[in-house]
Protein backbone atom coordinates (compact mmCIF):
# COMPACT_ATOMS: atom_id res chain seq x y z
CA UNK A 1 21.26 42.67 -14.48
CA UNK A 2 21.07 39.90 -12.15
CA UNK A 3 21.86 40.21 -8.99
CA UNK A 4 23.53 36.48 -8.01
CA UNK A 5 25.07 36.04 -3.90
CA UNK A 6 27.94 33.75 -5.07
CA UNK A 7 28.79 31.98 -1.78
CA UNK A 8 30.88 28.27 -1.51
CA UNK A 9 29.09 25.64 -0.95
CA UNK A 10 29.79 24.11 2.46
CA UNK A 11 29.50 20.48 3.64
CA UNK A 12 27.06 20.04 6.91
CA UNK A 13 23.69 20.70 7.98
CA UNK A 14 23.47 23.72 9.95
CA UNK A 15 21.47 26.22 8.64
CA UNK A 16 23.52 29.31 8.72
CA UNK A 17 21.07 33.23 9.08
CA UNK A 18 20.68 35.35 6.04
CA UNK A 19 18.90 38.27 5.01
CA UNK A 20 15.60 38.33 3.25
CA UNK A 21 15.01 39.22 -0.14
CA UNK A 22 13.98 43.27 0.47
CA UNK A 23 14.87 44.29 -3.21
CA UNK A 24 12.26 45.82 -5.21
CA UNK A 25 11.90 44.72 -8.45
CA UNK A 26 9.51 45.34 -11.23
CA UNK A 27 11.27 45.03 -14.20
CA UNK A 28 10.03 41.76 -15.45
CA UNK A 29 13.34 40.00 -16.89
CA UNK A 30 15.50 40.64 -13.26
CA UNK A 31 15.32 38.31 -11.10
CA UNK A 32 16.81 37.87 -7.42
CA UNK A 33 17.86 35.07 -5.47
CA UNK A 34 20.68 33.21 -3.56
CA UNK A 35 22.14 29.92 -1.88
CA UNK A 36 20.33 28.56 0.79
CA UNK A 37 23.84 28.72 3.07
CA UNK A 38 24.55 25.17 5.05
CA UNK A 39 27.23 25.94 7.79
CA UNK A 40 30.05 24.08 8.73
CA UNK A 41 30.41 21.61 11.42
CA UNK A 42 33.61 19.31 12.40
CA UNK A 43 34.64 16.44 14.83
CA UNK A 44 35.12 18.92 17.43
CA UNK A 45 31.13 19.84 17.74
CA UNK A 46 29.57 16.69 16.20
CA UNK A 47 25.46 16.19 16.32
CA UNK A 48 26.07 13.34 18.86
CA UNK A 49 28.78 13.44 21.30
CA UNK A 50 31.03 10.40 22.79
CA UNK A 51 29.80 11.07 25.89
CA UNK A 52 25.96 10.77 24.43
CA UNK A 53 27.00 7.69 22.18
CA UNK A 54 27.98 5.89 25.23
CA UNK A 55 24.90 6.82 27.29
CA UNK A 56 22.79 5.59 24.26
CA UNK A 57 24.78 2.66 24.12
CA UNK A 58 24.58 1.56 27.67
CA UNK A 59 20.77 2.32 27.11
CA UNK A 60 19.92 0.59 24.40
CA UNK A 61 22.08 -2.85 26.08
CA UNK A 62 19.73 -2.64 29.01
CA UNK A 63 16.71 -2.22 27.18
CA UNK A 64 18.00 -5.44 24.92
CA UNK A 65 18.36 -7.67 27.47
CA UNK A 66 15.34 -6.60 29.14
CA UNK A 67 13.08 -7.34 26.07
CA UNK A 68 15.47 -10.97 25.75
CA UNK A 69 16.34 -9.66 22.20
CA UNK A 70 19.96 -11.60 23.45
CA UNK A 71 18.25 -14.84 22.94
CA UNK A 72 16.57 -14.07 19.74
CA UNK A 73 18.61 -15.46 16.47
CA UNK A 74 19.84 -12.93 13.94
CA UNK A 75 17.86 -13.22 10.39
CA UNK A 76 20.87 -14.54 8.22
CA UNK A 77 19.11 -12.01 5.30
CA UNK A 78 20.22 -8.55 5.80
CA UNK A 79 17.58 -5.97 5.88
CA UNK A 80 17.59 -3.51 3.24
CA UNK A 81 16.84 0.05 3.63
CA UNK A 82 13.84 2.51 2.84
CA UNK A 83 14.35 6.33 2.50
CA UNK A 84 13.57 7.76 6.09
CA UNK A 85 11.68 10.63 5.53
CA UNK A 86 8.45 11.60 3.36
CA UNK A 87 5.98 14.08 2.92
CA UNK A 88 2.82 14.31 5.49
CA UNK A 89 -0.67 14.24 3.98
CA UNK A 90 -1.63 17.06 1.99
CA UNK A 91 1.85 18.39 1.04
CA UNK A 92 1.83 19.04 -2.69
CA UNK A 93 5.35 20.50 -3.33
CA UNK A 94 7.48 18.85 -5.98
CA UNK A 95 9.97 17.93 -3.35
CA UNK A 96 11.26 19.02 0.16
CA UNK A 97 14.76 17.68 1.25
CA UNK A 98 18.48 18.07 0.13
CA UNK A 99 21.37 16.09 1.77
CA UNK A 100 23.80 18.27 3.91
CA UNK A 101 26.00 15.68 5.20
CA UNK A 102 26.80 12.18 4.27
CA UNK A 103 29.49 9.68 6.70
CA UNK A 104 33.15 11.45 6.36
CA UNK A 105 35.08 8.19 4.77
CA UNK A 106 38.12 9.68 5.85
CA UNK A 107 39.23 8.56 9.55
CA UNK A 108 42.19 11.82 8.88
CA UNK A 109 41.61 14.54 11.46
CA UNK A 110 41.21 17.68 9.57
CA UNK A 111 39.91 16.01 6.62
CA UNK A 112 36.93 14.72 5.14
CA UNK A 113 35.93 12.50 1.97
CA UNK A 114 31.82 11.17 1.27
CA UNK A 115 31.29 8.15 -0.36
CA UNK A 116 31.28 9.35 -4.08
CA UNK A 117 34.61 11.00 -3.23
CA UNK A 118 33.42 13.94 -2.94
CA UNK A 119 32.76 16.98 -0.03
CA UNK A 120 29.39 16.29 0.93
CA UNK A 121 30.43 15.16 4.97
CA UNK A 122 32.07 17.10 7.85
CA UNK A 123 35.03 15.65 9.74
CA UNK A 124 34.16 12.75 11.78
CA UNK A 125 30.00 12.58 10.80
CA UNK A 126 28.60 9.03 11.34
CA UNK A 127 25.50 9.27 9.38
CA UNK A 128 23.39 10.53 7.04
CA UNK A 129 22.00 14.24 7.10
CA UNK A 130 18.57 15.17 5.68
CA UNK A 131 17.52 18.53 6.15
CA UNK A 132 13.79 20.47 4.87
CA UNK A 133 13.71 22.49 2.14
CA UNK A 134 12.45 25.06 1.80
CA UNK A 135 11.09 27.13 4.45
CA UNK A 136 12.69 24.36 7.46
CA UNK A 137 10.92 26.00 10.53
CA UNK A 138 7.51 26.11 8.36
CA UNK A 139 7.88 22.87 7.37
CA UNK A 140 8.42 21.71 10.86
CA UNK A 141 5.53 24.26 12.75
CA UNK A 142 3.27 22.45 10.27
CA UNK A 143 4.27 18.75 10.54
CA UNK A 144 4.90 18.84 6.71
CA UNK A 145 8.01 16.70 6.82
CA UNK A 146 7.91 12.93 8.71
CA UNK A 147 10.22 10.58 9.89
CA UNK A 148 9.51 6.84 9.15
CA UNK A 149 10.95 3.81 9.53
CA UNK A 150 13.95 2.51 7.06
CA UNK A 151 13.03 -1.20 7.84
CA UNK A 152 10.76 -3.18 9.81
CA UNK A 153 12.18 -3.91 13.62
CA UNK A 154 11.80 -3.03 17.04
CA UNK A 155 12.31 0.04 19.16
CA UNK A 156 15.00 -0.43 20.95
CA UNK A 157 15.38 3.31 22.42
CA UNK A 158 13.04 6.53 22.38
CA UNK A 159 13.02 9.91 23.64
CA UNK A 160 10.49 12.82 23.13
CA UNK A 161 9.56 16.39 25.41
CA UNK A 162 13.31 17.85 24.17
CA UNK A 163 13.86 21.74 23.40
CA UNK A 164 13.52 21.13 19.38
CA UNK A 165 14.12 24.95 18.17
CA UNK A 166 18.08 25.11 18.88
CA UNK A 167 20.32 27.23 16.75
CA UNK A 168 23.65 25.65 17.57
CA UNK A 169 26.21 23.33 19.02
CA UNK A 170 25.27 22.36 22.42
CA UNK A 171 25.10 19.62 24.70
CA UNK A 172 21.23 19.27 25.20
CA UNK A 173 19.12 16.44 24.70
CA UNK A 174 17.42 15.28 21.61
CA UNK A 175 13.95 13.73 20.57
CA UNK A 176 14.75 10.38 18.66
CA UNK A 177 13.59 7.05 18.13
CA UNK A 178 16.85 3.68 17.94
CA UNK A 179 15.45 0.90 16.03
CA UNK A 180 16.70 -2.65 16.59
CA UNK A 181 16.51 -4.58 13.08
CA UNK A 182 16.11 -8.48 12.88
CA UNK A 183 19.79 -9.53 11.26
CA UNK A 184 21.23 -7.19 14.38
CA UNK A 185 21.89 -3.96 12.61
CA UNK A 186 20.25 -0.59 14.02
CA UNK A 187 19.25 2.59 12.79
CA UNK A 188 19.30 5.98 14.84
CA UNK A 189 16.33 8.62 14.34
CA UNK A 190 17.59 11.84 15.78
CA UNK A 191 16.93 15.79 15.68
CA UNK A 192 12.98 15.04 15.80
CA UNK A 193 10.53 17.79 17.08
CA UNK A 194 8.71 17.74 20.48
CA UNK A 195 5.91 15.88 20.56
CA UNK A 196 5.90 14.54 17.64
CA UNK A 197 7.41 10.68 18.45
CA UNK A 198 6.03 7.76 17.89
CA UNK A 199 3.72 6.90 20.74
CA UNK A 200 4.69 3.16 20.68
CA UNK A 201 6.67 2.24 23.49
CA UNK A 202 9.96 0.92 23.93
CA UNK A 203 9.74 -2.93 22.59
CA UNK A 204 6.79 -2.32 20.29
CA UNK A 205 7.03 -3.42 16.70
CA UNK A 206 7.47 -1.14 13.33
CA UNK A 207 7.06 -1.91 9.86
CA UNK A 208 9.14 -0.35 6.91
CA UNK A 209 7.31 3.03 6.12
CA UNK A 210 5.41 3.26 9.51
CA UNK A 211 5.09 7.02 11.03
CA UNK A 212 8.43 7.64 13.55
CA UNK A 213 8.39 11.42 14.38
CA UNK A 214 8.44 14.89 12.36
CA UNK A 215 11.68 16.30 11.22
CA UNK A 216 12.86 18.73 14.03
CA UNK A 217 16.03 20.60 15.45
CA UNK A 218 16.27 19.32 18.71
CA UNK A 219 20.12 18.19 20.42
CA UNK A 220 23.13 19.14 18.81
CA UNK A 221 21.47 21.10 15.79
CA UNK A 222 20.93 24.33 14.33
CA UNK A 223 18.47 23.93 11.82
CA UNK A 224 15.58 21.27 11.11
CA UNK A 225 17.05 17.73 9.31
CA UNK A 226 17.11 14.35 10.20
CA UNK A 227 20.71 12.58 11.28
CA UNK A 228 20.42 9.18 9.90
CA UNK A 229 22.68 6.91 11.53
CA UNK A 230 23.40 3.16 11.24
CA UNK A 231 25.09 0.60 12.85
CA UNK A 232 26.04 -3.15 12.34
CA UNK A 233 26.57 -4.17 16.12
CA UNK A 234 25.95 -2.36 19.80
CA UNK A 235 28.38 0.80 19.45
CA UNK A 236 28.56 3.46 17.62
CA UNK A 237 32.31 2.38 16.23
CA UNK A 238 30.53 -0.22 13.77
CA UNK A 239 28.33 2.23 12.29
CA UNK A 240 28.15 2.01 8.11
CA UNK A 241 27.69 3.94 5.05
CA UNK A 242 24.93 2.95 3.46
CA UNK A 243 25.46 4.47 0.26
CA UNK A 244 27.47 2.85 -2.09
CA UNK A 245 30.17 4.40 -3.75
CA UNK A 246 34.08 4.27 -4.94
CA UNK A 247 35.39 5.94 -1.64
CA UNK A 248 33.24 3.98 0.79
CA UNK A 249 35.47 2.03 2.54
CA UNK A 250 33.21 0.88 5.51
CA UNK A 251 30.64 -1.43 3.30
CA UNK A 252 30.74 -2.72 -0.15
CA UNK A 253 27.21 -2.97 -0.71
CA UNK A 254 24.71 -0.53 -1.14
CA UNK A 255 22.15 -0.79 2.11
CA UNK A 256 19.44 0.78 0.27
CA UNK A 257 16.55 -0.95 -1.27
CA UNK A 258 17.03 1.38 -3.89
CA UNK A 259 19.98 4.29 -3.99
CA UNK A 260 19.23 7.72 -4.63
CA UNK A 261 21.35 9.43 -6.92
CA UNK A 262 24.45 11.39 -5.54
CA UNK A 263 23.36 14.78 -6.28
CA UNK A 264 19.26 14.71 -7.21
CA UNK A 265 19.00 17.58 -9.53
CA UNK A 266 15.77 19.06 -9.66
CA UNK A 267 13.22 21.89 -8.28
CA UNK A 268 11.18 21.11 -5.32
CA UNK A 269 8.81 24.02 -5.26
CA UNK A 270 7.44 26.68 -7.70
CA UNK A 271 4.96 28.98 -6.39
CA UNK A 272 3.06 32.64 -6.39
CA UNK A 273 3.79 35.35 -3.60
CA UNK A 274 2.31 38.13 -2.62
CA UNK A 275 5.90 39.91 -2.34
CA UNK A 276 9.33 38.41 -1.49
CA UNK A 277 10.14 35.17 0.81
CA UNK A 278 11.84 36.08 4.38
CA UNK A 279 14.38 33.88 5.63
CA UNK A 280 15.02 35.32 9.00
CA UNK A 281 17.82 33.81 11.60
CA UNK A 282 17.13 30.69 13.00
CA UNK A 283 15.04 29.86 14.59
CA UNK A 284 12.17 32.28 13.46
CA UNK A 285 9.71 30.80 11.44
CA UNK A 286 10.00 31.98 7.65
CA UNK A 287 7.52 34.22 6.25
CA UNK A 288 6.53 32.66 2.85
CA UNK A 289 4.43 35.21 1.83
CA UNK A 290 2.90 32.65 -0.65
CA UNK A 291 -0.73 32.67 -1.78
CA UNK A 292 -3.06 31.01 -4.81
CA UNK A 293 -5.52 33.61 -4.64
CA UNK A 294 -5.44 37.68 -6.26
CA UNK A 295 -7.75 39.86 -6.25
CA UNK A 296 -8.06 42.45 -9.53
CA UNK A 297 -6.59 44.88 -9.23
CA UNK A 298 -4.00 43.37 -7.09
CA UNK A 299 -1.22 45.37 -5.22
CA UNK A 300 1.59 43.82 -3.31
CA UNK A 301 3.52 44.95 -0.71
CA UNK A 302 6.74 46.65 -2.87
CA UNK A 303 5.87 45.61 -6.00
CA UNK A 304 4.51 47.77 -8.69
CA UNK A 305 0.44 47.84 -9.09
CA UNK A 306 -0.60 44.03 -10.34
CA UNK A 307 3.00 42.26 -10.23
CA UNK A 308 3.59 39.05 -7.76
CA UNK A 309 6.65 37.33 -7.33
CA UNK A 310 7.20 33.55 -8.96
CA UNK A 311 9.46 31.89 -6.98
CA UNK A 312 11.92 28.65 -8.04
CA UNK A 313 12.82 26.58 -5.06
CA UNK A 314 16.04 24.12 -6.94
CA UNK A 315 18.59 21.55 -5.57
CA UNK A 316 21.68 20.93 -7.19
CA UNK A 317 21.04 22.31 -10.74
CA UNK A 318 24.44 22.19 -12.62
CA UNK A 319 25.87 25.30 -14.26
CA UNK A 320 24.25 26.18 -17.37
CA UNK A 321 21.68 24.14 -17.72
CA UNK A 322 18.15 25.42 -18.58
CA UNK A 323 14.86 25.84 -16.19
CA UNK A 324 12.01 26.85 -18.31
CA UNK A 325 9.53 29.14 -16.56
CA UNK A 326 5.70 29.44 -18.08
CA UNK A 327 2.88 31.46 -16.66
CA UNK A 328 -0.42 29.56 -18.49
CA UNK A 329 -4.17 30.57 -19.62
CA UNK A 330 -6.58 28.66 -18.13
CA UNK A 331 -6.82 27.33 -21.83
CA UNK A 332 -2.83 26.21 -21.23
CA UNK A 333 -1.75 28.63 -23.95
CA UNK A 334 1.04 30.67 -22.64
CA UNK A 335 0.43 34.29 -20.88
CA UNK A 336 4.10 34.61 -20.18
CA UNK A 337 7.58 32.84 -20.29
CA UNK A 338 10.88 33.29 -19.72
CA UNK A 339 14.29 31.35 -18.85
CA UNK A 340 16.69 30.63 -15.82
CA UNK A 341 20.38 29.42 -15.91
CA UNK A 342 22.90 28.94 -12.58
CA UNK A 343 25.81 30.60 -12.76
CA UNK A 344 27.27 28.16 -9.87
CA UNK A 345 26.52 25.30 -8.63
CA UNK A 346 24.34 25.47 -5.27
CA UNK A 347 23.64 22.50 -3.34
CA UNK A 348 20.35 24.39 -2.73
CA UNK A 349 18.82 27.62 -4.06
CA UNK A 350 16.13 30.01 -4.66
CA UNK A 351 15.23 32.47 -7.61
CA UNK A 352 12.60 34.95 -7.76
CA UNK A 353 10.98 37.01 -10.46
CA UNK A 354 8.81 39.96 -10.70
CA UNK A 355 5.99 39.34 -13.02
CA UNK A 356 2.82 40.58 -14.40
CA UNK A 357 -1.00 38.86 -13.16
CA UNK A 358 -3.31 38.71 -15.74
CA UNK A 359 -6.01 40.87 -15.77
CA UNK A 360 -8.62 38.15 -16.33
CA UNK A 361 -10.64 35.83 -13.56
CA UNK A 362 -9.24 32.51 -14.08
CA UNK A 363 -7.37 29.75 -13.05
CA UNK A 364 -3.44 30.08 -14.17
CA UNK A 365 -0.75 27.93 -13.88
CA UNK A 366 2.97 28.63 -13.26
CA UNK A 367 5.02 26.15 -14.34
CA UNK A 368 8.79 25.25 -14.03
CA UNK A 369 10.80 22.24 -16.49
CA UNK A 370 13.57 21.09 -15.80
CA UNK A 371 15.50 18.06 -17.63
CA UNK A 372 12.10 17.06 -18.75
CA UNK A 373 9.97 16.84 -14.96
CA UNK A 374 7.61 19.93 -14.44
CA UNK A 375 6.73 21.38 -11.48
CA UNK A 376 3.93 23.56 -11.32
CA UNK A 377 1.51 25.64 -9.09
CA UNK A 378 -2.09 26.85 -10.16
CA UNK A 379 -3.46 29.98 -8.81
CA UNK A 380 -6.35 31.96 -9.18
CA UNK A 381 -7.36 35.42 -10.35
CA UNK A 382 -10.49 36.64 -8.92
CA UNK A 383 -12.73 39.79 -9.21
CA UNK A 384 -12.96 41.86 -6.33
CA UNK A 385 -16.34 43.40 -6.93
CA UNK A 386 -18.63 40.21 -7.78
CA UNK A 387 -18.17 36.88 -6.44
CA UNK A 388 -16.41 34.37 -8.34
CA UNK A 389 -16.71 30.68 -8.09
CA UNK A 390 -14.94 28.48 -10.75
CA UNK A 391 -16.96 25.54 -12.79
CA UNK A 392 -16.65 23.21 -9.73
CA UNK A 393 -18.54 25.49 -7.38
CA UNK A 394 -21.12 22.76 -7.27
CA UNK A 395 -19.07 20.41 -5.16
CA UNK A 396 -18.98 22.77 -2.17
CA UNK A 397 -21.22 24.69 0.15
CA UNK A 398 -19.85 27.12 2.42
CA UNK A 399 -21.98 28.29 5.30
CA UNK A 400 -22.82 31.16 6.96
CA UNK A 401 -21.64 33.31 4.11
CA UNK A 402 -21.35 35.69 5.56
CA UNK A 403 -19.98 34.06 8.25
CA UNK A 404 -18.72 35.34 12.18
CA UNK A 405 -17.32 32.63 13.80
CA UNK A 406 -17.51 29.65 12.52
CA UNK A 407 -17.22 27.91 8.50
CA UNK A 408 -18.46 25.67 7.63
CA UNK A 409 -17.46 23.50 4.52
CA UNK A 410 -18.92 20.32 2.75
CA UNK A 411 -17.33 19.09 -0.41
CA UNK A 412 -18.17 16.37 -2.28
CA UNK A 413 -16.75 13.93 -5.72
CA UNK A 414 -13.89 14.90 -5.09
CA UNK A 415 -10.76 12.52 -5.62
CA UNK A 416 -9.12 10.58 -2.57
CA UNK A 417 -5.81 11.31 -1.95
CA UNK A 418 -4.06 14.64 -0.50
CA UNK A 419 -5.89 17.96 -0.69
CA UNK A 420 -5.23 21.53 1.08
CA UNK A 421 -7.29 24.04 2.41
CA UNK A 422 -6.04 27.86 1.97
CA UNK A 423 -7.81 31.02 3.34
CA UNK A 424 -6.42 34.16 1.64
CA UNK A 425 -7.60 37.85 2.58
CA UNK A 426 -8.85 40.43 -0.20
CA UNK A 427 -4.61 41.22 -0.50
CA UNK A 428 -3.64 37.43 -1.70
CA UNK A 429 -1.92 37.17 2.05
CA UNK A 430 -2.33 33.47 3.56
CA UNK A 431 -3.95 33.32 7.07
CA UNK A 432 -5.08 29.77 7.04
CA UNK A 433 -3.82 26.60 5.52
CA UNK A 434 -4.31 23.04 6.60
CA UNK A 435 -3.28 19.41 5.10
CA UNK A 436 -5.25 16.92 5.15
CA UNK A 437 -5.88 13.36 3.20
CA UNK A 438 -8.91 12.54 1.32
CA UNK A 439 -10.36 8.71 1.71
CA UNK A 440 -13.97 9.24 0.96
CA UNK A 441 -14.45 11.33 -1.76
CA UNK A 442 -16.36 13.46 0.64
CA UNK A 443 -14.86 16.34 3.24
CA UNK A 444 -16.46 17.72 6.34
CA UNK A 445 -14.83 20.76 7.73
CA UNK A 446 -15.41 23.20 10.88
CA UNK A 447 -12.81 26.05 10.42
CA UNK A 448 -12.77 28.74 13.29
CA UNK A 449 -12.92 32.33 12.07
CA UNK A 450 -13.60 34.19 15.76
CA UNK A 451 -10.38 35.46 15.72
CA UNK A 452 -10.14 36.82 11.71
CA UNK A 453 -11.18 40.40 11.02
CA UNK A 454 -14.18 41.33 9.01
CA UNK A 455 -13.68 41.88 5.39
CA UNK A 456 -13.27 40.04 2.24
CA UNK A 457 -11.42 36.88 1.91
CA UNK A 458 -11.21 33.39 -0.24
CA UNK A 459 -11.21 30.26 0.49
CA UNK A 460 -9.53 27.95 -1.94
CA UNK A 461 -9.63 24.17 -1.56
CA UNK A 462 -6.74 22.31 -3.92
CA UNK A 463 -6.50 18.60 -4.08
CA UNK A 464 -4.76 16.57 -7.36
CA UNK A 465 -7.47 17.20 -9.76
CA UNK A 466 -9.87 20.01 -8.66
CA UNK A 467 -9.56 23.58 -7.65
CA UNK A 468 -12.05 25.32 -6.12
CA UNK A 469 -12.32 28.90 -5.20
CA UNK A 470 -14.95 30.52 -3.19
CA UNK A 471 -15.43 34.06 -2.30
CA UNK A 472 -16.05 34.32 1.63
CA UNK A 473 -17.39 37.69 3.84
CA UNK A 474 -16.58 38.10 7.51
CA UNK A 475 -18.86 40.37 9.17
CA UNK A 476 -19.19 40.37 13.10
């Protein structure tokens, strides 16, 4: 039987506590999972106040007249938009964003319409909400989700050093970046995390893509996303939608360079844990309790001896439709499969399965389709009692193995682009990952092990078209 937390969706961006997934399961056809819950919001607790609007305002007039931007001629071309937000380097999830909130259409108190007439707003929201998903307050601890620039222009307003862990409506200050456009339009960055702005200053120049901040919950906010805002003139009463759609009634034209779908079915993440995802109350950091790396045999916390959990990360799936699930040999024939269909319609979602490891080393693959995309996830079965190194071993040295307090790690031919480090103990639990990106098909790498206790553990380096798995002992 499956056990399915029915709850309506809701139309904001705050990121409403929920329990964790504590269920035992170990029968391999049940799976568990749930709604990731958005909250509500409304006109009466907006993410930017009049009062703030009109000190950004007054602001931002200064600062234009100060940099003579009042004598500068408009571009006659209107500047088109990028999407705002992308994945650092090194992030190798399918995806990591859902919309919460798009600009309420309806000027109605009480009421509120988006610009595909549907829900997808809160009464009185001005802009566009983006929030992380999944694990928000991982995402943002890690930098894994940035903030860059819509279209080229010039920063016209900045703040950075604000609280960025709140929980709720409030009146405290956010991190954000206001970004004065060439035909006179401007776009508003807010919600960023501490620290992470742009280190330009105030009058420097941007280009369309360039590196603004890293999605945060600073201000008004309860939950990590980016509020997108823009505006045609000087106050916030000529902000725009820049989606186009049949209820828009603020623009007729699209803004974007090119318009994402309304909805954006898909699955952003499929992955391998050691036992079930927490998702405690904001603003505690989840506990993802992922990992790429068991040892045989393998016993995880609550599950029966040599299960893990798979776990499907979705966004907007419609009812019925079909996700199918694989668990591959290293040879890509299939070890095990099986099949998931929503019984509602979540904006955003997770499903979890308990399944059987194989008993052979090996790289595996678990693999998710849907509507023809797959997203997948390779992990690795090693043997406790011998060292195992895959058929790429040759690329790396590790050393001192064993080490004390300090790895060290060369790899070479390897492919440029984005590639991961992961440090697993003898359990499959993750105590180490970093990002990083790849330019010269050679890494250098200095990882600090002082604080780790001795015992068994392995390091796993993951980039687009290698894995490589090396067995590691601590001994002090």
């Amino acid at each position: 039987m499956k056990n399915i937390i029915a709850i309506s969706a809701l139309a904001a961006f705050f990121l409403v506590p929920y329990l964790s997934i504590s269920q035992i399961v170990n029968i391999e056809k049940t799976g568990t999972g749930s709604e990731y819950v958005i909250g509500t919001y409304d006109a009466n607790n907006p993410e930017i106040t009049d009062t703030e609007y009109l000190s950004i305002e007054k602001r931002c007039a200064k600062n234009f007249n100060l940099l003579g931007l009042d004598k500068n001629e408009k571009n006659i071309q209107s500047v088109s938009l990028s999407w705002p937000v992308r994945a650092a380097a090194g992030f190798t999830d399918c995806g990591y964003y859902a919309i919460s909130a798009h600009v309420d259409q309806n000027i109605a108190t009480g009421v509120f319409q988006d610009y595909n007439c549907g829900t997808v707003s809160y009464d009185g929201h001005k802009g566009t909400d983006i929030f992380t998903w999944p694990f928000s307050f991982y995402k943002m601890d890690n930098s894994q989700v940035e903030i860059i620039a819509a279209a080229p222009g010039i920063i016209l307003d900045k703040a950075d050093g604000n609280f960025d862990r709140n929980c709720a409506s409030n009146t405290l200050p956010a991190n954000y970046v206001i970004i004065q456009h060439s035909d006179g339009t401007r776009a508003l960055y807010w919600h960023m995390k501490s620290g992470s702005v742009t280190t330009k200053a105030i009058g420097q120049t941007v280009v369309v893509g360039e590196y603004l901040g890293v999605i945060g919950s600073s201000g008004s906010s309860s939950g990590p996303h980016l509020h997108f805002e823009v505006w045609t003139g000087a106050t916030s009463s000529t902000y725009n939608d820049p989606f186009s759609g049949t209820c828009n009634t603020l623009n007729a034209n699209s803004w974007w360079a090119v318009q994402k779908q309304y909805a954006e079915p898909g699955i952003l993440k499929a992955s391998v844990h050691i036992t079930d995802v927490t998702f405690p109350g904001c603003p505690t950091t989840e506990t993802t309790n992922e990992s790429t790396t068991y040892t045989i045999p393998f016993q995880g916390p609550g599950l029966a001896p040599d299960y893990a959990k798979f776990y499907l990360f979705m966004r907007n799936i419609p009812v019925g439709a079909t996700v199918d699930l694989k668990i591959l040999n290293p040879n890509s024939t299939i070890f095990n499969s099986w099949t998931y269909s929503p019984t509602a319609l979540y904006k955003t979602s997770y499903w979890g399965w308990s399944k059987h490891l194989p008993a052979t080393p090996g790289n595996y693959t678990f693999q998710a389709t849907y509507n023809g995309l797959t997203c997948s996830q390779v992990f690795t079965m090693v043997a406790a009692s011998s060292i195992y190194d895959n058929l790429n071993s040759d690329k790396i040295c590790v050393s001192p193995n064993p080490a004390k307090d300090i790895l060290n790690i060369v790899i070479s031919d390897l492919k440029n682009g984005k590639c991961k480090y992961i440090l697993n103990n003898i359990l499959g639990k993750e105590i180490y990952r970093e990002n990083i990106l790849i330019e010269s098909n050679t890494v250098q790498k200095e990882i600090n092990i002082s604080e780790f206790s001795n015992g068994i553990y392995f390091l796993t380096i993951d980039n687009d078209n290698i894995r490589i798995v090396k067995k590691i002992l601590i001994q002090k």
